[in-house]
PDB file of N, CA and C in Angstrom:
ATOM      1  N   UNK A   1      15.806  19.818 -27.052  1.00  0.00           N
ATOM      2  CA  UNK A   1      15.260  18.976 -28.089  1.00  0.00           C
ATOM      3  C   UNK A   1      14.739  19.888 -29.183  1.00  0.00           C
ATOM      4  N   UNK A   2      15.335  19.756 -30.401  1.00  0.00           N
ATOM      5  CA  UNK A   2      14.812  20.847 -31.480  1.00  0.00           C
ATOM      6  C   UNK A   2      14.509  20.120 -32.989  1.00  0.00           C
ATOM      7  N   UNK A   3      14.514  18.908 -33.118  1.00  0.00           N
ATOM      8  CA  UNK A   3      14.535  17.829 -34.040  1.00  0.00           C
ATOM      9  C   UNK A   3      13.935  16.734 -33.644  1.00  0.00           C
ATOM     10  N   UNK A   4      13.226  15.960 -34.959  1.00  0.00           N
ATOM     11  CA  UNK A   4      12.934  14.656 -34.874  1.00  0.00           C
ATOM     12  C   UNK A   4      13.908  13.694 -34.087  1.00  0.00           C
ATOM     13  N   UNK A   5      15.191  14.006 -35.178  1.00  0.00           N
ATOM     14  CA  UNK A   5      16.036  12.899 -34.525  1.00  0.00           C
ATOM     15  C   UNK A   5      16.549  13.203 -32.631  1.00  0.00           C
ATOM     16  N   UNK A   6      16.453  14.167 -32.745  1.00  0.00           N
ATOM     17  CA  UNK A   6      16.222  13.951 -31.038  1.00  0.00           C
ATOM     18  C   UNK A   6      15.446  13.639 -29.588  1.00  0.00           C
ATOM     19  N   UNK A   7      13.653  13.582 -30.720  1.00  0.00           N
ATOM     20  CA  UNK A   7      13.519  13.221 -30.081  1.00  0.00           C
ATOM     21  C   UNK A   7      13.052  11.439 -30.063  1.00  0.00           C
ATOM     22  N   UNK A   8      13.687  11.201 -31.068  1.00  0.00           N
ATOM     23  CA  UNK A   8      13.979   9.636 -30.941  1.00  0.00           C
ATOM     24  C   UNK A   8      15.218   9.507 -30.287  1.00  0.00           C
ATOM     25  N   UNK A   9      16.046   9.405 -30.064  1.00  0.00           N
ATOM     26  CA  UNK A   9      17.061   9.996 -29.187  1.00  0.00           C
ATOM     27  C   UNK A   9      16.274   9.873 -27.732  1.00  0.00           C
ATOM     28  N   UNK A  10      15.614  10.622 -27.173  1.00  0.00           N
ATOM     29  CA  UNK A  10      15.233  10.598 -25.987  1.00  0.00           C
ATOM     30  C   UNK A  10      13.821   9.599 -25.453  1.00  0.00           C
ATOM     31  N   UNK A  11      13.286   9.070 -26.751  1.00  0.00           N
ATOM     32  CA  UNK A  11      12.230   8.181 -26.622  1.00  0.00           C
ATOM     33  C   UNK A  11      13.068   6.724 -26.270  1.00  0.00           C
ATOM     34  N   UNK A  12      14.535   6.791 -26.916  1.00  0.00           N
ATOM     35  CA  UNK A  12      15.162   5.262 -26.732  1.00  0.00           C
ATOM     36  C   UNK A  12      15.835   5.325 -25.045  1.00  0.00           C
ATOM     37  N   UNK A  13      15.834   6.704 -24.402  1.00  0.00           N
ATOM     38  CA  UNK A  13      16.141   6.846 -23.023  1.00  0.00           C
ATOM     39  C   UNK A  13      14.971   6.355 -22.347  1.00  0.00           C
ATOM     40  N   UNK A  14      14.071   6.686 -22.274  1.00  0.00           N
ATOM     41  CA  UNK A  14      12.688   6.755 -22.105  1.00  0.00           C
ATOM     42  C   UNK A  14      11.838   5.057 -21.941  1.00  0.00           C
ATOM     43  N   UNK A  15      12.504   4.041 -22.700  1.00  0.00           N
ATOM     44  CA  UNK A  15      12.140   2.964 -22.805  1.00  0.00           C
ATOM     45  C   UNK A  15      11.015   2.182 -21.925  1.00  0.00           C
ATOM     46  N   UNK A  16       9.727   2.122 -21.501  1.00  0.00           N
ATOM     47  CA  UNK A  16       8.709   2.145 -20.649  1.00  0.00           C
ATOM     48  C   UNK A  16       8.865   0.376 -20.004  1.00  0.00           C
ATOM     49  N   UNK A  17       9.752  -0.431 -21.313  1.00  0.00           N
ATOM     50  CA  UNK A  17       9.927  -1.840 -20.621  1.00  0.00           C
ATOM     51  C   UNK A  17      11.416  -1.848 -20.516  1.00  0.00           C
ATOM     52  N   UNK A  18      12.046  -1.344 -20.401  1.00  0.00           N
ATOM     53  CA  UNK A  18      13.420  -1.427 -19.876  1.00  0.00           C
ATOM     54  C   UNK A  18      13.161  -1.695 -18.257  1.00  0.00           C
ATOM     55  N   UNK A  19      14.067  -3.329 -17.765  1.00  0.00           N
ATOM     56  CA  UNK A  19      14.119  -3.189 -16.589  1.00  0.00           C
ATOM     57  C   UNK A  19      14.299  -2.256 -15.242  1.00  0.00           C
ATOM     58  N   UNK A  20      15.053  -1.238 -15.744  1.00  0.00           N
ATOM     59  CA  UNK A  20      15.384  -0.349 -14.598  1.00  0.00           C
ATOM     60  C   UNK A  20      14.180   0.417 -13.925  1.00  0.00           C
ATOM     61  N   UNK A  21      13.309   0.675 -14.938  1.00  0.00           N
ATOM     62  CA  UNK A  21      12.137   1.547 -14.516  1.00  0.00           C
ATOM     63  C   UNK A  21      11.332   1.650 -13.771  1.00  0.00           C
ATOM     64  N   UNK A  22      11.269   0.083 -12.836  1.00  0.00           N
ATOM     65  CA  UNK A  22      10.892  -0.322 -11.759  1.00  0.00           C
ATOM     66  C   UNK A  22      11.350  -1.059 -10.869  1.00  0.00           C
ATOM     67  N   UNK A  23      11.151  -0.515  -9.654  1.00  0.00           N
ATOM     68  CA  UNK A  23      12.526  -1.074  -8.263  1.00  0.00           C
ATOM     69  C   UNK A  23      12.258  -2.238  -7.837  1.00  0.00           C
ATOM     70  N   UNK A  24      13.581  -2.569  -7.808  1.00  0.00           N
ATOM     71  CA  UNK A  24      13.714  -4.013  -7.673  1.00  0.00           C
ATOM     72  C   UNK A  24      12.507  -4.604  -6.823  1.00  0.00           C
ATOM     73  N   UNK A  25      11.703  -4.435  -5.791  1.00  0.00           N
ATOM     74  CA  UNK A  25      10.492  -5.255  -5.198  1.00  0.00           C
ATOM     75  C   UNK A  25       9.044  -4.594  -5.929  1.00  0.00           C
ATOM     76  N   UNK A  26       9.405  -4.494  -7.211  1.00  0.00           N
ATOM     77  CA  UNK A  26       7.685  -3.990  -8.055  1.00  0.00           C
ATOM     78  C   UNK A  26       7.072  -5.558  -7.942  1.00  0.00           C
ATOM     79  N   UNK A  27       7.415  -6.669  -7.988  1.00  0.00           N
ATOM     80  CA  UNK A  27       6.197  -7.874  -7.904  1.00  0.00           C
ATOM     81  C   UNK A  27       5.557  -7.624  -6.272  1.00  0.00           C
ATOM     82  N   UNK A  28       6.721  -7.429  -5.278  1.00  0.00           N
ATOM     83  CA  UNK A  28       6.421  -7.676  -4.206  1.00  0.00           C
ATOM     84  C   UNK A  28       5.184  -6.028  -3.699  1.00  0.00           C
ATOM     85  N   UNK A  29       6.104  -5.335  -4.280  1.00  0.00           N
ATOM     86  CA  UNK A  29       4.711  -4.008  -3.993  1.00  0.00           C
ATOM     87  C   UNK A  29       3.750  -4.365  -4.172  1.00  0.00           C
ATOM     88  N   UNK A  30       3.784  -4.995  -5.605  1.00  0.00           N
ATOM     89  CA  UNK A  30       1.786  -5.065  -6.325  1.00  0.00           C
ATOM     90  C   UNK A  30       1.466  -6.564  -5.694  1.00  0.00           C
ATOM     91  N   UNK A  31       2.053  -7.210  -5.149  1.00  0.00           N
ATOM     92  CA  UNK A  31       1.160  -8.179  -4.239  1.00  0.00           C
ATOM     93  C   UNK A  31       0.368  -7.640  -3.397  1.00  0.00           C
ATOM     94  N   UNK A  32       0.987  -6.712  -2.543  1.00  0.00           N
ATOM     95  CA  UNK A  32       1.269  -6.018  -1.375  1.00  0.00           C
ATOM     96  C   UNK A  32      -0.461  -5.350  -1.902  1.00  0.00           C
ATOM     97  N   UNK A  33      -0.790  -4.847  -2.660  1.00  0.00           N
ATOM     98  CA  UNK A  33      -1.420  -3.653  -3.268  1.00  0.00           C
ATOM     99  C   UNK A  33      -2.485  -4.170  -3.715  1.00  0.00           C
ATOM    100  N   UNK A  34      -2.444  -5.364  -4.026  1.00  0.00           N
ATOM    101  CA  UNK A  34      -3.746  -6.207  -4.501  1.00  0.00           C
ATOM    102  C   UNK A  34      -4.780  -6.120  -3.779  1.00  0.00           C
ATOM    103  N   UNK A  35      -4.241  -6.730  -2.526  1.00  0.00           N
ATOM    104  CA  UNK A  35      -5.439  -6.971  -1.427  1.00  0.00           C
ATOM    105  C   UNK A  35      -5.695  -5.310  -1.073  1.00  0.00           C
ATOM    106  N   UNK A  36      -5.428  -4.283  -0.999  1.00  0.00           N
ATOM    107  CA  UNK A  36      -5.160  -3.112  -0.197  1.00  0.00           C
ATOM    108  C   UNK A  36      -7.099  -2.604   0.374  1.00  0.00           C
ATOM    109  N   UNK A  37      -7.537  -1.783   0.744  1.00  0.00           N
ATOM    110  CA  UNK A  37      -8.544  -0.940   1.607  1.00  0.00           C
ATOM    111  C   UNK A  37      -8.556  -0.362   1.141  1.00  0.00           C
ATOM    112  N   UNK A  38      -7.976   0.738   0.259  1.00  0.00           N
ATOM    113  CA  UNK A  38      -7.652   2.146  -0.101  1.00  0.00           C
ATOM    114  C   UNK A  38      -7.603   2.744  -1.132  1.00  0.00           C
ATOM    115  N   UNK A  39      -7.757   3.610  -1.760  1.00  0.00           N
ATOM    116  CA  UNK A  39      -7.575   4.078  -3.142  1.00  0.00           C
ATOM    117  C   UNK A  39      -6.593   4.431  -3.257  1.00  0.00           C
ATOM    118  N   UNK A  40      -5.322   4.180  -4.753  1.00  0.00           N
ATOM    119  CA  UNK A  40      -4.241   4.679  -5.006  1.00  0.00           C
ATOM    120  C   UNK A  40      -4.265   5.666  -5.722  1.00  0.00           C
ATOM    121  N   UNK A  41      -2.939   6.519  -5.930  1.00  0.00           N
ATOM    122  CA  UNK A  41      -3.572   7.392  -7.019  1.00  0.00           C
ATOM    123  C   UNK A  41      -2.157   7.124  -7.986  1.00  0.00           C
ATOM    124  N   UNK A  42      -2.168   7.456  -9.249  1.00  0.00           N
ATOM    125  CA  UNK A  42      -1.774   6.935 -10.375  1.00  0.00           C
ATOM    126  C   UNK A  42      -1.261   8.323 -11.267  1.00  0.00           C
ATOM    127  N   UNK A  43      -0.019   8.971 -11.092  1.00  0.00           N
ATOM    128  CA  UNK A  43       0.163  10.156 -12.264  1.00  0.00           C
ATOM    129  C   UNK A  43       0.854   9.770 -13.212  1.00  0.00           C
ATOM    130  N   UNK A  44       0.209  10.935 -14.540  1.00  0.00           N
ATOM    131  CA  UNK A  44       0.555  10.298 -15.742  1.00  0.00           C
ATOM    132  C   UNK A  44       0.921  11.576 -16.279  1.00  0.00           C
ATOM    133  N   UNK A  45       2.308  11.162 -16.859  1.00  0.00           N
ATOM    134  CA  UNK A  45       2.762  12.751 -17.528  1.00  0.00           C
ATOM    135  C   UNK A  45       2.522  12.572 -18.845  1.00  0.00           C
ATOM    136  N   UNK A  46       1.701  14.410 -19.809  1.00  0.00           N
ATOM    137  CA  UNK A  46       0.905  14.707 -20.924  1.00  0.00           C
ATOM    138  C   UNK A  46       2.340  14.934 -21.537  1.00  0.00           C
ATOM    139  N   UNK A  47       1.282  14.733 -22.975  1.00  0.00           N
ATOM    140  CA  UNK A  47       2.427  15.042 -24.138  1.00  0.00           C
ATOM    141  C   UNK A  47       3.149  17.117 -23.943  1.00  0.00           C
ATOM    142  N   UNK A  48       2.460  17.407 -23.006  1.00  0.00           N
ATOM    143  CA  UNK A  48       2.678  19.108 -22.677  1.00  0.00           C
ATOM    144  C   UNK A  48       4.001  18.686 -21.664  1.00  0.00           C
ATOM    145  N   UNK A  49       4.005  17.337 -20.714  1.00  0.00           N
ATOM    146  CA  UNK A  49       5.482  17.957 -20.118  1.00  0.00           C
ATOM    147  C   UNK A  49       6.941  17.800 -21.213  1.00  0.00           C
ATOM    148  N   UNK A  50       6.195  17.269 -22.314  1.00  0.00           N
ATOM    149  CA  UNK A  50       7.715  17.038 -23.384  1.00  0.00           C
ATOM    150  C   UNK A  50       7.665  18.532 -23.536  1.00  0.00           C
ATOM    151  N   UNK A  51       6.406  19.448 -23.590  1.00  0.00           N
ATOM    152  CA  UNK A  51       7.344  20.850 -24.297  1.00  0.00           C
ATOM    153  C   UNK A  51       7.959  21.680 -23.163  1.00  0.00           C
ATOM    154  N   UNK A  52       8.317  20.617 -21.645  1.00  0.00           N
ATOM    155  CA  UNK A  52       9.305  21.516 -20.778  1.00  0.00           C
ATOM    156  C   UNK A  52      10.517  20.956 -21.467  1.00  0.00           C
ATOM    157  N   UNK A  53      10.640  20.080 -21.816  1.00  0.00           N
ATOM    158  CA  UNK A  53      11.861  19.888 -22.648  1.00  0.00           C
ATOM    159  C   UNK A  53      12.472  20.231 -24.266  1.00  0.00           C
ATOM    160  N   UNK A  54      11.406  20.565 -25.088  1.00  0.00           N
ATOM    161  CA  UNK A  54      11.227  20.680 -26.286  1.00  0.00           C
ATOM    162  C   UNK A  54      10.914  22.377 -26.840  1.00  0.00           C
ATOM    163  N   UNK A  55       9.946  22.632 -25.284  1.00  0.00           N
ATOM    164  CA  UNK A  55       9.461  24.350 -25.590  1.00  0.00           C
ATOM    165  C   UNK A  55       8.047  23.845 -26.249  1.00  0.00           C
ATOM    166  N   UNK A  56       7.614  24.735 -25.759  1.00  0.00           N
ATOM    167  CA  UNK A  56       6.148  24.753 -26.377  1.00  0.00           C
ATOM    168  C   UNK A  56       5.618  24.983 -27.871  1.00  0.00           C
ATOM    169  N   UNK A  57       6.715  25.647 -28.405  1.00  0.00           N
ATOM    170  CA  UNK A  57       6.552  26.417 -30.070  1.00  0.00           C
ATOM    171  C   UNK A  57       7.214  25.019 -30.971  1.00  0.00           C
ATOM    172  N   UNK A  58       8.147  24.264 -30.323  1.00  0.00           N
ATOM    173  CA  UNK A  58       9.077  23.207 -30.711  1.00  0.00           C
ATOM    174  C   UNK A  58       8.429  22.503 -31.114  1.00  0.00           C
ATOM    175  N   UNK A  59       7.299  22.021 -30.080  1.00  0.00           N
ATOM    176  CA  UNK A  59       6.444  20.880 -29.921  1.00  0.00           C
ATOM    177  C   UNK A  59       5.070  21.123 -30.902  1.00  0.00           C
ATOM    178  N   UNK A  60       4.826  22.467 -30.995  1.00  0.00           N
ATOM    179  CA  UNK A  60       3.881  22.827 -31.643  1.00  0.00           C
ATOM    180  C   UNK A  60       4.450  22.301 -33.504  1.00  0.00           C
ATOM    181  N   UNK A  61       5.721  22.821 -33.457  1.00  0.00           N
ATOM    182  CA  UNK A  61       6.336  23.067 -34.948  1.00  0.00           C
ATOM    183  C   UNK A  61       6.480  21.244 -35.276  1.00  0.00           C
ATOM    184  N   UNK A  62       6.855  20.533 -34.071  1.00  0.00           N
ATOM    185  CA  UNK A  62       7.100  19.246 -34.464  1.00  0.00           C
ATOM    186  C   UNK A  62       5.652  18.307 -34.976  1.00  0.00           C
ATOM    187  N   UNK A  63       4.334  18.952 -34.031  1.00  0.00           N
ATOM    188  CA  UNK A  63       3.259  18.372 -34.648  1.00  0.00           C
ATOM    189  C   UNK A  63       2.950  18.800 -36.480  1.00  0.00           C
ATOM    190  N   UNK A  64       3.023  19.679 -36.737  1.00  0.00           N
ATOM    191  CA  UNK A  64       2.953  20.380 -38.103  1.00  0.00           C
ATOM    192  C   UNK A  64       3.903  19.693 -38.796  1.00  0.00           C
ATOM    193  N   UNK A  65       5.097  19.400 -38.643  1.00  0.00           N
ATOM    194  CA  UNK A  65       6.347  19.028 -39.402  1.00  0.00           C
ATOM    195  C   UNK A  65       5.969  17.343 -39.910  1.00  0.00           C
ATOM    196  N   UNK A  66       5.503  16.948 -38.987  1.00  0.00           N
ATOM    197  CA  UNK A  66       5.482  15.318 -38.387  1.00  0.00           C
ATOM    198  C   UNK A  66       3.783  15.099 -38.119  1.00  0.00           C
ATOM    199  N   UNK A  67       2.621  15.347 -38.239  1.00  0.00           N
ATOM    200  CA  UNK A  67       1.459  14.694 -37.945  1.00  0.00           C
ATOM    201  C   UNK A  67       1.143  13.475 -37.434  1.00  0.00           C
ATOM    202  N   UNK A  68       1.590  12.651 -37.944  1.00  0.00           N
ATOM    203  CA  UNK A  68       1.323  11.000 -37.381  1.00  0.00           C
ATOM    204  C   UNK A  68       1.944  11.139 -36.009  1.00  0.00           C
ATOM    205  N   UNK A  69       2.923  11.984 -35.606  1.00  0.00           N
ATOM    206  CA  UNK A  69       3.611  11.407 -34.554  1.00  0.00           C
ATOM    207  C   UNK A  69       2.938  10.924 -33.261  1.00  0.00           C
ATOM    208  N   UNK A  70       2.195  11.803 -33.251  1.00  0.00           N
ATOM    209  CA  UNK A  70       1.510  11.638 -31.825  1.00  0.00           C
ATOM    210  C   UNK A  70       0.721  10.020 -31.586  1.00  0.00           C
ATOM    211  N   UNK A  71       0.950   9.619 -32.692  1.00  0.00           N
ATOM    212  CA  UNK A  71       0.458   7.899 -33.148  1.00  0.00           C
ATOM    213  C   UNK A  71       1.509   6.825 -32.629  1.00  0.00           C
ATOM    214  N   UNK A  72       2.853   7.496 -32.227  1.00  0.00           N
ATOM    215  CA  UNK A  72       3.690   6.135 -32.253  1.00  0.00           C
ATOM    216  C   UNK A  72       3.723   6.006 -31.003  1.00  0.00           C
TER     217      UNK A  72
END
């Protein structure tokens, strides 16, 4: 990833409500999960794992190039 336009490009892969993104029994899990005893735990990947894809200097150059981005 070395451009804007790519990484819109990979944000339209990325789609967070695209059906696929969750397996087919996600209602039946989070029923399942409602009632639960237990604490879950929840990971969330930082805008730092895009610069395993982008590079770290990429990501740096794309904030400078682009400012708002980190807004959309």
């Amino acid at each position: 990833m070395e451009s804007r336009a790519d990484w819109e490009d990979m944000k339209r892969r990325y789609d967070p409500a695209h059906p696929a993104r969750l397996p087919e029994a996600a209602a039946a899990a989070g029923a399942k999960l409602k009632n639960r005893q237990h604490a879950i735990a929840f990971v969330s990947r930082s805008l730092l794992a895009v610069a395993g894809v982008a590079g770290f200097e990429n990501l740096c150059m794309m904030f400078c190039d682009d400012p708002g981005s980190s807004r959309r």
